[in-house]
Protein backbone atom coordinates (compact mmCIF):
# COMPACT_ATOMS: atom_id res chain seq x y z
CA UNK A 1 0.00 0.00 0.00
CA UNK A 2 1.19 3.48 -0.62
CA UNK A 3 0.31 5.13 2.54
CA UNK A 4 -1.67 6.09 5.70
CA UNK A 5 -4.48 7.15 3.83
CA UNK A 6 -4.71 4.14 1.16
CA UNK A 7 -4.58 1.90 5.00
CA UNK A 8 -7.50 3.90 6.66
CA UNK A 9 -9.60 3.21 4.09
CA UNK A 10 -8.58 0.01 3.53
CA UNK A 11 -9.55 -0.66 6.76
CA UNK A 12 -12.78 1.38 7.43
CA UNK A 13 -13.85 -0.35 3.66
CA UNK A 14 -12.89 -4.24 3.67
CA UNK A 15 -12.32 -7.08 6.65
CA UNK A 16 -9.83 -9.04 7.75
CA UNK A 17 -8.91 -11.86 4.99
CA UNK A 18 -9.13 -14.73 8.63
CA UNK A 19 -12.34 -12.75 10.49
CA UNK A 20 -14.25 -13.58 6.87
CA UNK A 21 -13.03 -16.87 5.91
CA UNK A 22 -13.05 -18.16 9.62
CA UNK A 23 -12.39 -21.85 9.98
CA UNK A 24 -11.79 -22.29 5.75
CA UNK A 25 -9.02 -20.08 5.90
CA UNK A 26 -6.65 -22.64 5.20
CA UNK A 27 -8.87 -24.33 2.25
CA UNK A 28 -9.64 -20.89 0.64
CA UNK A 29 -5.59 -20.19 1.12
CA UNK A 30 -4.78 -23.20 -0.92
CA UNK A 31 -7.22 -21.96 -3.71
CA UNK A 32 -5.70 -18.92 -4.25
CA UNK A 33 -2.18 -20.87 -4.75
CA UNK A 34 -3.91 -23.05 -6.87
CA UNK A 35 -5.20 -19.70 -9.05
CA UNK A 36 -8.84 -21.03 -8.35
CA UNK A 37 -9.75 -18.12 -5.82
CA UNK A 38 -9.02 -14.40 -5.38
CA UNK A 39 -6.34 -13.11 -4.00
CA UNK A 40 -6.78 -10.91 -0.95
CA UNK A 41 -7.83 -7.39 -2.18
CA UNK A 42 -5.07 -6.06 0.04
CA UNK A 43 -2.16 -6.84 1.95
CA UNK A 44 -0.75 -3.59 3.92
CA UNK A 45 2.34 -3.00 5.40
CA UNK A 46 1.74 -5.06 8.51
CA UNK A 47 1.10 -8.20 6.47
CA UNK A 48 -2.93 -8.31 7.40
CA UNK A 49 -4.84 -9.40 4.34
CA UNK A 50 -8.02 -7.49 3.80
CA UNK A 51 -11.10 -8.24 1.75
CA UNK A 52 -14.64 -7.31 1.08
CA UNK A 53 -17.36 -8.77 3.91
CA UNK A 54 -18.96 -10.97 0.75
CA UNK A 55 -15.72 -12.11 -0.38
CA UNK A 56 -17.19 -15.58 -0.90
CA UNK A 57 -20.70 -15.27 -1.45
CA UNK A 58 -19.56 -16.48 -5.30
CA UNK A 59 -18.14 -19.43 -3.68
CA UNK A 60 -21.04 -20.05 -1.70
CA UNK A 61 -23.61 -19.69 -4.41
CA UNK A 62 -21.56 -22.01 -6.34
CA UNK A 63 -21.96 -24.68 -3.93
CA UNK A 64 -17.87 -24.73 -3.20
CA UNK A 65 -14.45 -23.76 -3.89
CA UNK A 66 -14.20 -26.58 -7.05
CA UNK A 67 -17.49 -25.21 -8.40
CA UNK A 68 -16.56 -21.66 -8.43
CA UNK A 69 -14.79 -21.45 -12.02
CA UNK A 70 -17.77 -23.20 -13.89
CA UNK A 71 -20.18 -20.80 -11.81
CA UNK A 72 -18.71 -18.06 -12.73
CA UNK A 73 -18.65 -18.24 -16.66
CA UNK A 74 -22.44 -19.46 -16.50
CA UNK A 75 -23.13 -16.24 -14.52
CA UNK A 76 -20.80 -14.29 -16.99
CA UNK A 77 -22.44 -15.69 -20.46
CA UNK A 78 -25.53 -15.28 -19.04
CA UNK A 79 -25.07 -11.26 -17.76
CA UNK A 80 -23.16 -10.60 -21.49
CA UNK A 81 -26.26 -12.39 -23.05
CA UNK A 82 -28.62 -9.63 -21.04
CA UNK A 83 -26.59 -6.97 -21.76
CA UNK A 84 -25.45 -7.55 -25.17
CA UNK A 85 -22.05 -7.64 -24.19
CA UNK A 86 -19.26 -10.19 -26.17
CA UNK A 87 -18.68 -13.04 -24.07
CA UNK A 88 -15.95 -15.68 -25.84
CA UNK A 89 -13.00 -17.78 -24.34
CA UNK A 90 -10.98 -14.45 -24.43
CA UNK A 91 -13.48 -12.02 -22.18
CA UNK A 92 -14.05 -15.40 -20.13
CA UNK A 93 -10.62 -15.55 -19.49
CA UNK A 94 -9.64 -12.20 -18.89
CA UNK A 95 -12.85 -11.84 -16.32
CA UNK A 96 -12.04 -14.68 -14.56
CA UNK A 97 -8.33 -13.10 -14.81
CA UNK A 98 -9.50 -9.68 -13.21
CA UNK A 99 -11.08 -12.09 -10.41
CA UNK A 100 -8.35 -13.98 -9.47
CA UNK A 101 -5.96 -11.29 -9.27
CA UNK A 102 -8.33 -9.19 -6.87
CA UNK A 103 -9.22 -6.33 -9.09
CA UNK A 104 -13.01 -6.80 -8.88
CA UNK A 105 -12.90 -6.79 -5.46
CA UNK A 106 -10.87 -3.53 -5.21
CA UNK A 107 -13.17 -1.75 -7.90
CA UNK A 108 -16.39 -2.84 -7.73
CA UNK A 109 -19.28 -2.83 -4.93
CA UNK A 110 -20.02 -6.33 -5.50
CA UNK A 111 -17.30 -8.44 -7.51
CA UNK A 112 -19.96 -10.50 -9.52
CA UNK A 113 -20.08 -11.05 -12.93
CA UNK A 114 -22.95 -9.13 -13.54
CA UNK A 115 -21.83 -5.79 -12.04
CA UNK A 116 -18.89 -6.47 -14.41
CA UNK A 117 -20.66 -6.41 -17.69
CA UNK A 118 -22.61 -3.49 -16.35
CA UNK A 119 -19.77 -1.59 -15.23
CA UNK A 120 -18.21 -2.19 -18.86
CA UNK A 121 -21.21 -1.08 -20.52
CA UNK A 122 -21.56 2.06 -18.61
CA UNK A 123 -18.18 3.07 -19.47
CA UNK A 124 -18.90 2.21 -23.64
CA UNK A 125 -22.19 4.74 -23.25
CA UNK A 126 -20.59 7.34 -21.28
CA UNK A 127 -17.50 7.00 -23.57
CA UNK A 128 -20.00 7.96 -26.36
CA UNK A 129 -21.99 10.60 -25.11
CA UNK A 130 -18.67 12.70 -24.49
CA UNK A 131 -17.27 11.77 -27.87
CA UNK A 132 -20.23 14.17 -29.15
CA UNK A 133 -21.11 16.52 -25.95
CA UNK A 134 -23.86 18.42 -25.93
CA UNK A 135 -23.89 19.97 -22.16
CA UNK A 136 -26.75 22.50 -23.45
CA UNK A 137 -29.21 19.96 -24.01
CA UNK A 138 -31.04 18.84 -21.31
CA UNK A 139 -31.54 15.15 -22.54
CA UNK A 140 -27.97 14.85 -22.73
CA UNK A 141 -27.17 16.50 -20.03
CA UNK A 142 -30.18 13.90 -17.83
CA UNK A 143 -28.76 10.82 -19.83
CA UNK A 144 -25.03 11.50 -18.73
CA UNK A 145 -25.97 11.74 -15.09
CA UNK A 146 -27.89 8.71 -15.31
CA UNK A 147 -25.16 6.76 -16.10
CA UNK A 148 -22.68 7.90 -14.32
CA UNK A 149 -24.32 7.44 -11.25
CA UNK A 150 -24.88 4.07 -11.81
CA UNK A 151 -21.85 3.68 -12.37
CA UNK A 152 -20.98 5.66 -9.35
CA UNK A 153 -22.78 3.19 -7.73
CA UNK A 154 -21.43 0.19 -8.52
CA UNK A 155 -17.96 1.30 -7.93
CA UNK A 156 -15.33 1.59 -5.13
CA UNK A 157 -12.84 4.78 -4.94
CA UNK A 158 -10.09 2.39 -4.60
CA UNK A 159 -6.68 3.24 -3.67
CA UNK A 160 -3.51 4.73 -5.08
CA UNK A 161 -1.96 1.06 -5.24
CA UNK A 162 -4.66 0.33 -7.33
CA UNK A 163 -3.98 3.24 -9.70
CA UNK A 164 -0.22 2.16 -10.12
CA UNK A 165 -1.35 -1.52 -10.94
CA UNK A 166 -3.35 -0.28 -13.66
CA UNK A 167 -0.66 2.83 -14.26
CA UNK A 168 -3.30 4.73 -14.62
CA UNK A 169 -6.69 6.06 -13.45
CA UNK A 170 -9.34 3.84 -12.98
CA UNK A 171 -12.40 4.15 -14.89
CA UNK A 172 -14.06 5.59 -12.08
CA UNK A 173 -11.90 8.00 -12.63
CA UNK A 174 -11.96 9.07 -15.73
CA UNK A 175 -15.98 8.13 -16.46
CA UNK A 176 -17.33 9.62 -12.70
CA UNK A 177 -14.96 11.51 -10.99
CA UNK A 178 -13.56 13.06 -14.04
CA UNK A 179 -16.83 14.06 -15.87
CA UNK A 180 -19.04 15.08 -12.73
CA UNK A 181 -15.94 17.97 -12.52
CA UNK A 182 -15.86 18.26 -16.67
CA UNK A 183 -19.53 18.86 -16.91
CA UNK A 184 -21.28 19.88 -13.28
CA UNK A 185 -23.92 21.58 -15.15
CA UNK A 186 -25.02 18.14 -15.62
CA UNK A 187 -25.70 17.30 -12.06
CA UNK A 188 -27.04 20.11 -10.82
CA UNK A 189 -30.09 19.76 -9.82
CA UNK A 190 -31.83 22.56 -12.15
CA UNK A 191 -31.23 19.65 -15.29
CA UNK A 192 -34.30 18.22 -14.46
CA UNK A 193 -36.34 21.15 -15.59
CA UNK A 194 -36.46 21.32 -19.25
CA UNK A 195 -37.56 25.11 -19.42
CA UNK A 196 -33.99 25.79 -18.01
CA UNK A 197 -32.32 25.22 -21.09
CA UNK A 198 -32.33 24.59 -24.72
């Protein structure tokens, strides 16, 4: 971890890795080694491993540790079917990736598939309302709040460590943090009136 701050909230945000696994600590250990569970989201400087309260509510729905891979993908094509996202051996694998090494649990409120795909999408349609901005329309203005509060939502600030990882902002970021200060016309709360602009 980078610092006092990236530990406080590390700690005010996520649980101890042994308090949440309780007596399968050892058996959910030996998963991760074996690259069939996630890594803790964080280790600090003190060696305590930290991750979200529901770390293994994916294991539990699955029915088990040796279920969990298989669960996951059905989840996954199912969520990219909903959402018309693209959901091959390559996104599989790279999802399943993101998983294992932790990032989902650093970035997202709930580390399920589904938040995944929605989280994605979210980013596409916020990507392409600022590729054509139009802050003095109300419908666009309504339609980019919209989304990025969803998306606000679903996601975690995260820490600096995480930003170095990706060596670079997260889409958070760029697609909440970055736009709400780009474009705060569109969240005031005067956008909902239509007679307020063009």
């Amino acid at each position: 971890m980078s610092g006092p701050a990236d530990d406080a909230y590390v700690r005010s945000t996520f649980a101890p890795f042994d308090a949440v696994c309780g007596e399968r600590a050892a058996t959910v250990q030996a998963a991760i080694a074996a690259g069939a569970m996630a890594r803790p989201t964080y280790v600090l400087a003190d060696g305590s491993a930290w991750v979200p309260a529901d770390y293994l509510s994916l294991v539990d729905e699955a029915g088990g540790l040796d279920r969990l891979h298989a669960r996951f993908e059905e989840r996954y094509v199912v969520a990219a079917d909903t959402h018309g996202a693209v959901a091959g051996p390559d996104e599989l694998d790279d999802a399943w990736d993101d998983f294992l090494d932790g990032r989902w649990h650093a970035e997202l409120v709930e580390a399920s598939p589904e938040n995944a795909i929605v989280v994605r999408r979210l980013v596409a349609a916020i990507d392409r309302l600022l590729d054509e901005p139009e802050p003095g329309a109300w419908r666009w203005r309504n339609r980019l709040r919209a989304r990025v509060e969803h998306l606000d939502a679903l996601t975690l600030p995260a820490t600096s460590a995480d930003r170095e990882a990706r060596d670079g902002p997260l889409d958070r970021d760029t697609f909440v943090t970055g736009v709400r200060g780009a474009y705060p016309e569109a969240f005031a709360p005067e956008t909902d009136a239509r007679a307020s602009s063009s």
